[in-house]
PDB file of N, CA and C in Angstrom:
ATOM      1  N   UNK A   1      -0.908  49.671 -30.145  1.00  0.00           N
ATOM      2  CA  UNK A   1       0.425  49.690 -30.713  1.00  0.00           C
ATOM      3  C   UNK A   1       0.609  48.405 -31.525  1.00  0.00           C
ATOM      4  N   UNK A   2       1.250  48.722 -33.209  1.00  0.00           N
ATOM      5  CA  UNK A   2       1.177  47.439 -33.765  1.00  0.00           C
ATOM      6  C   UNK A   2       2.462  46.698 -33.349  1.00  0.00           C
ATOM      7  N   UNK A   3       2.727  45.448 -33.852  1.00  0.00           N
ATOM      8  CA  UNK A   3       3.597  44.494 -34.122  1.00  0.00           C
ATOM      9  C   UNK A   3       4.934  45.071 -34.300  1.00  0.00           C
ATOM     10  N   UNK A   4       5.156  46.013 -35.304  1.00  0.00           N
ATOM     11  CA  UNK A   4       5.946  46.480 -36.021  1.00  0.00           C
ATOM     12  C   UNK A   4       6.327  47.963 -35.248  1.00  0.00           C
ATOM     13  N   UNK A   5       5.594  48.919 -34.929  1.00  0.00           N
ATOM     14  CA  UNK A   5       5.991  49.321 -33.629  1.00  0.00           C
ATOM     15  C   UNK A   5       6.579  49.215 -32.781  1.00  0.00           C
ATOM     16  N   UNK A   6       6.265  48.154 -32.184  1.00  0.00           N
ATOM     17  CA  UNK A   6       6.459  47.469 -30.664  1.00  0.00           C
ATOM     18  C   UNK A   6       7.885  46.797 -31.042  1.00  0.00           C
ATOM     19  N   UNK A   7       8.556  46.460 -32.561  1.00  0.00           N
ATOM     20  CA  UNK A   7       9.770  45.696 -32.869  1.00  0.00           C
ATOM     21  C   UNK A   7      10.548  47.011 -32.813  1.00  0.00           C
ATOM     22  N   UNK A   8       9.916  47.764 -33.140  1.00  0.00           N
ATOM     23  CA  UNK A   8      10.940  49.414 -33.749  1.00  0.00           C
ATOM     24  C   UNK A   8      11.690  49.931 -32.194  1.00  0.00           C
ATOM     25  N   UNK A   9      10.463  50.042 -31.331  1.00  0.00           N
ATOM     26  CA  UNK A   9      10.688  50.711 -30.209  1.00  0.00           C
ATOM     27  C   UNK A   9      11.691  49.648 -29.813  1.00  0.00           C
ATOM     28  N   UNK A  10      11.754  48.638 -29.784  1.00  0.00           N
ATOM     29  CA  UNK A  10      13.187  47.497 -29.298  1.00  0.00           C
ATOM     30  C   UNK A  10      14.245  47.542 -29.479  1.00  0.00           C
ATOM     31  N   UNK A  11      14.167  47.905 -31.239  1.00  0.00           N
ATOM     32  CA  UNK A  11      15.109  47.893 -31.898  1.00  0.00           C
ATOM     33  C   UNK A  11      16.158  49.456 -31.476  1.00  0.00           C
ATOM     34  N   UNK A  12      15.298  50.423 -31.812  1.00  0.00           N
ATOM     35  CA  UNK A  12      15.590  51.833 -30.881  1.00  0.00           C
ATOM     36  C   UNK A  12      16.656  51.812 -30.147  1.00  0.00           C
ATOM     37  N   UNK A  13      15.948  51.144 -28.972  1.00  0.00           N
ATOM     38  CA  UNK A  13      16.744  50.454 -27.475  1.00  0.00           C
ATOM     39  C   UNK A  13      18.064  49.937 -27.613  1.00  0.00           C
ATOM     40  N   UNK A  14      17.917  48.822 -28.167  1.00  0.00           N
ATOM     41  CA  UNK A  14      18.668  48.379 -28.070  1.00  0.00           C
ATOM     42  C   UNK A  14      19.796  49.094 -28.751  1.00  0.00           C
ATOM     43  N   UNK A  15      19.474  49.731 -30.440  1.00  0.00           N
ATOM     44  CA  UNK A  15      20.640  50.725 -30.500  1.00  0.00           C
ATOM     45  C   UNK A  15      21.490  51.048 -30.160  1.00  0.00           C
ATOM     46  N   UNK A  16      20.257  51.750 -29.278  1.00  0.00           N
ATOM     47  CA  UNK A  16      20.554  53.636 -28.561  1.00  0.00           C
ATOM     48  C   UNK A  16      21.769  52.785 -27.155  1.00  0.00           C
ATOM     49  N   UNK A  17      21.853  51.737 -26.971  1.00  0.00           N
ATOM     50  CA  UNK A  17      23.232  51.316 -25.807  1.00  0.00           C
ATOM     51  C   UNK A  17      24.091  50.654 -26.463  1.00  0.00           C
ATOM     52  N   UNK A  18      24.255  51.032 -28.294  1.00  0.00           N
ATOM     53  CA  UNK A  18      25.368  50.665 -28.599  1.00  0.00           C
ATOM     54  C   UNK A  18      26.292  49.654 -28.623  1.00  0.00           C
ATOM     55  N   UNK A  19      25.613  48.447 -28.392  1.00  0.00           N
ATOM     56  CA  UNK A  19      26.359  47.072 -27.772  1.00  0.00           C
ATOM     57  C   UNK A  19      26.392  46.339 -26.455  1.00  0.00           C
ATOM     58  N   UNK A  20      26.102  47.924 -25.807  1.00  0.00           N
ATOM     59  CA  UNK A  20      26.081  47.299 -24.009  1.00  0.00           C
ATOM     60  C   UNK A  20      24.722  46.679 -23.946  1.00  0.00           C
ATOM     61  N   UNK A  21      24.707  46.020 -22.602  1.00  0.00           N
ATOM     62  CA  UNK A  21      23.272  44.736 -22.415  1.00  0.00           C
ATOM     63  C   UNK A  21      22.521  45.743 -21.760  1.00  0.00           C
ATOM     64  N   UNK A  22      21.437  45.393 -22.210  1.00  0.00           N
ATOM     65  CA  UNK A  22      20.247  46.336 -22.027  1.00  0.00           C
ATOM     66  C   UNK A  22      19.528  45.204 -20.700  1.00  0.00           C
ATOM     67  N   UNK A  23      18.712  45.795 -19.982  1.00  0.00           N
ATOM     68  CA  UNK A  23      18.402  45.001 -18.650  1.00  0.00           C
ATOM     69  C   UNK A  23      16.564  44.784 -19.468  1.00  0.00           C
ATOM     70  N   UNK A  24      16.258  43.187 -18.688  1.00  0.00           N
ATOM     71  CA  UNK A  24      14.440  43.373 -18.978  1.00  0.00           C
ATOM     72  C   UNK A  24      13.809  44.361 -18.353  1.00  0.00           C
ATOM     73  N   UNK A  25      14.232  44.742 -17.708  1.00  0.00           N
ATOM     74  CA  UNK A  25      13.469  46.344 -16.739  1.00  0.00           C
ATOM     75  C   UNK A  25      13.483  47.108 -17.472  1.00  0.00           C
ATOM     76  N   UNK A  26      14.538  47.387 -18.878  1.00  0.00           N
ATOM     77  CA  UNK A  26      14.242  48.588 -19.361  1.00  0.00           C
ATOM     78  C   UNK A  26      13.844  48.381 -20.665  1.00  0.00           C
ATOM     79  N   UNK A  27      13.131  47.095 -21.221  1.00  0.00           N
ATOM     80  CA  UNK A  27      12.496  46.451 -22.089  1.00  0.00           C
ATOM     81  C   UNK A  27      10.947  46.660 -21.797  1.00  0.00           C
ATOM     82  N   UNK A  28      10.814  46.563 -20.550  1.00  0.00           N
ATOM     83  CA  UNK A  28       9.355  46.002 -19.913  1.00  0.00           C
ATOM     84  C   UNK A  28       8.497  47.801 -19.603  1.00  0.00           C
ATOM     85  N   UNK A  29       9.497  48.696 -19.524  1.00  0.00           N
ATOM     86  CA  UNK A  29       9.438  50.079 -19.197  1.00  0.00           C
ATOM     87  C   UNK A  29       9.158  50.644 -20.701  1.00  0.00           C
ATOM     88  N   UNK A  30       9.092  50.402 -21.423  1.00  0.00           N
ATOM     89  CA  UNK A  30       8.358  50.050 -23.085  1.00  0.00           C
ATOM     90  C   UNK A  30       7.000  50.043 -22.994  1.00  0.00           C
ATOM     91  N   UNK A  31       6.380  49.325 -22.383  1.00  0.00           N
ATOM     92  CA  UNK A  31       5.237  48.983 -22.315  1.00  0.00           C
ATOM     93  C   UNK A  31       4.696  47.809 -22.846  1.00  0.00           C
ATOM     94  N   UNK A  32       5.846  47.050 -23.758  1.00  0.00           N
ATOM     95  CA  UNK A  32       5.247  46.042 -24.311  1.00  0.00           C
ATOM     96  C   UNK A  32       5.614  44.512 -23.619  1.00  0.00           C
ATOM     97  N   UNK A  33       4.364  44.270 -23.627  1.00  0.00           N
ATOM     98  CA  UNK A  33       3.893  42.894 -22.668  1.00  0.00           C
ATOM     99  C   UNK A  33       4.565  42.121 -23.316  1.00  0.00           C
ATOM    100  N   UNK A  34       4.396  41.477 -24.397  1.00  0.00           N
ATOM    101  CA  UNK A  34       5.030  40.163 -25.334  1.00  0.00           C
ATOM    102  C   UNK A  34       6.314  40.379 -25.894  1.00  0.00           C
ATOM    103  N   UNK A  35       7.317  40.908 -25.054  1.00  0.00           N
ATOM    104  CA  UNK A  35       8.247  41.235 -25.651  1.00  0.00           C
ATOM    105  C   UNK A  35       9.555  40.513 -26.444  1.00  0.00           C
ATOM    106  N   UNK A  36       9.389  39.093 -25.758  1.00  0.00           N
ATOM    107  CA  UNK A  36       9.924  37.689 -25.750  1.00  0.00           C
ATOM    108  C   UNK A  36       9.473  37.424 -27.769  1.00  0.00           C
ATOM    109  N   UNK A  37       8.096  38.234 -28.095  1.00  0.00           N
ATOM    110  CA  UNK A  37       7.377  37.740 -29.422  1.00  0.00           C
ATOM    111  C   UNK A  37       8.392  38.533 -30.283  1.00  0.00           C
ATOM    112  N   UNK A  38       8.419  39.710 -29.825  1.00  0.00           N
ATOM    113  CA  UNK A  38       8.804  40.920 -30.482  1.00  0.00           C
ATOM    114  C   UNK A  38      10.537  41.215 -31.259  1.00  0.00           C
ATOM    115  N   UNK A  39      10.880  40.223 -29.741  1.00  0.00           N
ATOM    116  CA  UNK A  39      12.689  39.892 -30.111  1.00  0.00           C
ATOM    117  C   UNK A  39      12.472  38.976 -31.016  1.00  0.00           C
ATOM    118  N   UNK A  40      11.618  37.993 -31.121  1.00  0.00           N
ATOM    119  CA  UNK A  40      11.948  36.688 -31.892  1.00  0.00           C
ATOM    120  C   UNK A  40      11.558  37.256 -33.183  1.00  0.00           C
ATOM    121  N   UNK A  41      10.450  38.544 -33.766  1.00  0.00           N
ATOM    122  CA  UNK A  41      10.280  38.655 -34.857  1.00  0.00           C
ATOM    123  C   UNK A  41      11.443  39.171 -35.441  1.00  0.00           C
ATOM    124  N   UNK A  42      12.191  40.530 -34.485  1.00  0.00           N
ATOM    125  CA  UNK A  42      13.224  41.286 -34.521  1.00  0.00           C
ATOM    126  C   UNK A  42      14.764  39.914 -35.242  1.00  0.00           C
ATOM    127  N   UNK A  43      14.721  38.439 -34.474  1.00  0.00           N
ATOM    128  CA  UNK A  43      15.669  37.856 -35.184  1.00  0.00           C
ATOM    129  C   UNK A  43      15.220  37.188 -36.322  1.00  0.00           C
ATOM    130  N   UNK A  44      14.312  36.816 -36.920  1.00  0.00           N
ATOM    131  CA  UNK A  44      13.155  36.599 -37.894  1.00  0.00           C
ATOM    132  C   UNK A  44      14.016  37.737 -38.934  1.00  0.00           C
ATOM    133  N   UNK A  45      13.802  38.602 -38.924  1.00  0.00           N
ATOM    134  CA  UNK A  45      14.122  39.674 -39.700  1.00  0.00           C
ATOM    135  C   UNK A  45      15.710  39.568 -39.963  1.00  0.00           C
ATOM    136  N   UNK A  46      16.733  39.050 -39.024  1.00  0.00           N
ATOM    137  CA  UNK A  46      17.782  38.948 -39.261  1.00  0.00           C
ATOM    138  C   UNK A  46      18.552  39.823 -38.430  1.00  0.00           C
ATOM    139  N   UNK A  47      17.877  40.624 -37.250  1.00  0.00           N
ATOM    140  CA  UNK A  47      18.929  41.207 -35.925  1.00  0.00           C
ATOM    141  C   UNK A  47      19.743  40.155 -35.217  1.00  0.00           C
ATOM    142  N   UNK A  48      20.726  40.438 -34.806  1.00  0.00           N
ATOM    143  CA  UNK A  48      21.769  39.856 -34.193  1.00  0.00           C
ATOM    144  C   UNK A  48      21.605  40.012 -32.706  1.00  0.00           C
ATOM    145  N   UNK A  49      20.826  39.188 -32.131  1.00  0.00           N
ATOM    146  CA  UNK A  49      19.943  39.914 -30.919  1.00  0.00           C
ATOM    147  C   UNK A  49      20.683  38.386 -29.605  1.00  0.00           C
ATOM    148  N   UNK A  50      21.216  38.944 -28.468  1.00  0.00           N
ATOM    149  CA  UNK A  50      21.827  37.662 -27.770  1.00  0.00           C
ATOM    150  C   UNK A  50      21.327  38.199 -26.345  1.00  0.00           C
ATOM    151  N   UNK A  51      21.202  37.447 -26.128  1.00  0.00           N
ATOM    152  CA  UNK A  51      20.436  37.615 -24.709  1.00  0.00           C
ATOM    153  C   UNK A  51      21.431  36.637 -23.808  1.00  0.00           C
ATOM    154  N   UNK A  52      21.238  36.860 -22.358  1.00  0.00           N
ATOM    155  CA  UNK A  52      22.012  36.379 -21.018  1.00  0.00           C
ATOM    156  C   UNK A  52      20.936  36.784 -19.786  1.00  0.00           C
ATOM    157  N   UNK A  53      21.208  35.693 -19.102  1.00  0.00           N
ATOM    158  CA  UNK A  53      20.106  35.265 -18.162  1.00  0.00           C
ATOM    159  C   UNK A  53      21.116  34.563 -16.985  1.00  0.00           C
ATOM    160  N   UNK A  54      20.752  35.472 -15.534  1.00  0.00           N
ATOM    161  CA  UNK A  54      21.484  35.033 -14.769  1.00  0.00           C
ATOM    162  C   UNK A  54      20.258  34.746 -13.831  1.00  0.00           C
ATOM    163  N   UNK A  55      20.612  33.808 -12.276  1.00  0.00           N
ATOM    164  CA  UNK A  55      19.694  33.379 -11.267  1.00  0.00           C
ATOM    165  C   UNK A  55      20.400  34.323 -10.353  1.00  0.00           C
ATOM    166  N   UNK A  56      19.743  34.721  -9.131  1.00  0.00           N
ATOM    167  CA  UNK A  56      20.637  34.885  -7.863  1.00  0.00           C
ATOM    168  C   UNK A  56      20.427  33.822  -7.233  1.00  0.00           C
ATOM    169  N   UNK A  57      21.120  33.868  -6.084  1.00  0.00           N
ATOM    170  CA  UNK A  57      20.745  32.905  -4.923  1.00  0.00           C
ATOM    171  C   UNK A  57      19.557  33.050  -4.137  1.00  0.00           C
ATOM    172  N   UNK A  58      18.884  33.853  -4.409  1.00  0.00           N
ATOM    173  CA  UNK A  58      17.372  34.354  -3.722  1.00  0.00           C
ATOM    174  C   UNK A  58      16.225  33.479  -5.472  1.00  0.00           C
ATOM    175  N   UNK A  59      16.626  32.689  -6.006  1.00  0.00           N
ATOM    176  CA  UNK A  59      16.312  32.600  -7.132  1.00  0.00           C
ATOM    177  C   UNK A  59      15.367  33.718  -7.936  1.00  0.00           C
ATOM    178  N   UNK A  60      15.869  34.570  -8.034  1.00  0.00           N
ATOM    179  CA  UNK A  60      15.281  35.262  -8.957  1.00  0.00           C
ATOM    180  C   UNK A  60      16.168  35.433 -10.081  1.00  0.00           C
ATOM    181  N   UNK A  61      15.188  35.703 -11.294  1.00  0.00           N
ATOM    182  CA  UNK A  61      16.196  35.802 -12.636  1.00  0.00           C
ATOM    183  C   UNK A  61      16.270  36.959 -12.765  1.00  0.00           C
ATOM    184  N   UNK A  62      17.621  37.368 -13.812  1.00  0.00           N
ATOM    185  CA  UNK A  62      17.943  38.412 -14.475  1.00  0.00           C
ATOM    186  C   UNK A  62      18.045  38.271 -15.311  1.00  0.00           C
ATOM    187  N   UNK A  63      17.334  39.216 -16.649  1.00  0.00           N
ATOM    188  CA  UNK A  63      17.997  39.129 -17.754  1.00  0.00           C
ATOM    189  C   UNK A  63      18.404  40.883 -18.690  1.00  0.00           C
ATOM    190  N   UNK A  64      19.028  40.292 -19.884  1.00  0.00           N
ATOM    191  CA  UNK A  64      19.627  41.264 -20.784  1.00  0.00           C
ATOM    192  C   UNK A  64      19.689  41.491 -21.645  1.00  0.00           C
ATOM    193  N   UNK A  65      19.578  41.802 -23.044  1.00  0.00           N
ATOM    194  CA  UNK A  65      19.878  41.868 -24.194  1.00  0.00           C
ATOM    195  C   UNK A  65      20.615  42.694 -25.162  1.00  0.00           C
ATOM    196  N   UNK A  66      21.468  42.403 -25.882  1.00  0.00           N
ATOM    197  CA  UNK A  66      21.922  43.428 -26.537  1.00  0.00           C
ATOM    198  C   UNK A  66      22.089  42.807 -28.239  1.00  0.00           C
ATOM    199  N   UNK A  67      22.497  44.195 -29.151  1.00  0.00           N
ATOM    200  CA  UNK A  67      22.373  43.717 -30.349  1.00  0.00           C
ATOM    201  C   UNK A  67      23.623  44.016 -31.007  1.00  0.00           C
ATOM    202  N   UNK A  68      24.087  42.887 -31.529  1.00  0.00           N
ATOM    203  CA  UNK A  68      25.188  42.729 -32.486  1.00  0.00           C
ATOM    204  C   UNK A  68      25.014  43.283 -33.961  1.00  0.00           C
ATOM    205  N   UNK A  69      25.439  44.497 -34.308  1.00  0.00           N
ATOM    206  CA  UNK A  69      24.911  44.886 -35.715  1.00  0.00           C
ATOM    207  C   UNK A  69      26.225  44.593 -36.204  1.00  0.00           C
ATOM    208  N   UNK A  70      25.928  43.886 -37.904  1.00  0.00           N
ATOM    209  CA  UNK A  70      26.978  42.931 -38.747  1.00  0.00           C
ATOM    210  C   UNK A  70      27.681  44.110 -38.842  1.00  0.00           C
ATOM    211  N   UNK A  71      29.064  43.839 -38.906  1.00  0.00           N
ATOM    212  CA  UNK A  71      29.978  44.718 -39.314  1.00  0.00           C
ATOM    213  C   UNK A  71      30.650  45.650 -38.516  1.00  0.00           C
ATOM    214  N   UNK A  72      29.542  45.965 -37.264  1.00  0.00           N
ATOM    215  CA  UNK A  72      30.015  46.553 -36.669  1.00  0.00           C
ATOM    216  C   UNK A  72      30.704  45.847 -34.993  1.00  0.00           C
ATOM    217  N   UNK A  73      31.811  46.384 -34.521  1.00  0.00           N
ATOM    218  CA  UNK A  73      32.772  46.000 -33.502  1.00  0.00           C
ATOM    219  C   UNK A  73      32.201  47.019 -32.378  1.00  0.00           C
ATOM    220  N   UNK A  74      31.786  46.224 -31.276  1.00  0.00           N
ATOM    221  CA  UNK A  74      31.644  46.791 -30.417  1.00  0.00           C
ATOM    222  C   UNK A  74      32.388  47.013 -28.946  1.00  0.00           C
ATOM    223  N   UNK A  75      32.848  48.105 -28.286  1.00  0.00           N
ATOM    224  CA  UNK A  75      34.245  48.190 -27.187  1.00  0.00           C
ATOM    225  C   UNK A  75      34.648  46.753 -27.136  1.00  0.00           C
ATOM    226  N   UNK A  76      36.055  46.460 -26.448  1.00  0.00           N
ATOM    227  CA  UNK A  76      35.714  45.183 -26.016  1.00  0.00           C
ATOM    228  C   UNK A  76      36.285  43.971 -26.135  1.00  0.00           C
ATOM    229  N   UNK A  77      35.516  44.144 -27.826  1.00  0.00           N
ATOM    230  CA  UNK A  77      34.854  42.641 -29.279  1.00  0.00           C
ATOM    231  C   UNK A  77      36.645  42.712 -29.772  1.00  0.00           C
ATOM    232  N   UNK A  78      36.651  41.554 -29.792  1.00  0.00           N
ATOM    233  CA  UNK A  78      37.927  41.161 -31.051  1.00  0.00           C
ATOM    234  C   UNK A  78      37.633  41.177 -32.479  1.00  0.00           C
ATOM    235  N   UNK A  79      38.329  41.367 -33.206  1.00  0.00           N
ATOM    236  CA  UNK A  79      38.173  41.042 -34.917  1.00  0.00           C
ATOM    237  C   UNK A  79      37.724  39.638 -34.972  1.00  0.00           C
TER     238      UNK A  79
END
């Protein structure tokens, strides 16, 4: 799977939930290993891509991502 692939299928994703935060579980369920490469080309290109990262108290991390497309307001979002 190329580079550009592996950005598409992200990009897809992230879409397809419209604004809501997408979990790394359902990034990693992709199949793509370097996915950390894949977002950074994805903002390279000029996606509006924000990520959030929480700890528990068992320290394990969580994370999320979702994508801000220009122009568009997502539930929520203020003007």
């Amino acid at each position: 799977m190329t580079h550009e692939t592996q950005c598409q299928r992200i990009l897809e994703l992230l879409r397809n939930a419209g604004g809501r935060w997408v979990s790394l579980t359902a990034i990693l369920a992709l199949g793509i290993a370097q996915y950390n490469s894949r977002i950074h080309d994805l903002r390279t290109e000029g996606h509006d891509i924000e990520n959030r990262t929480e700890w528990t108290q068992e320290r394990t991390r969580h994370s999320w991502y979702r994508l801000k497309e220009q122009g568009r307001l997502f539930p929520g979002e203020a003007r």
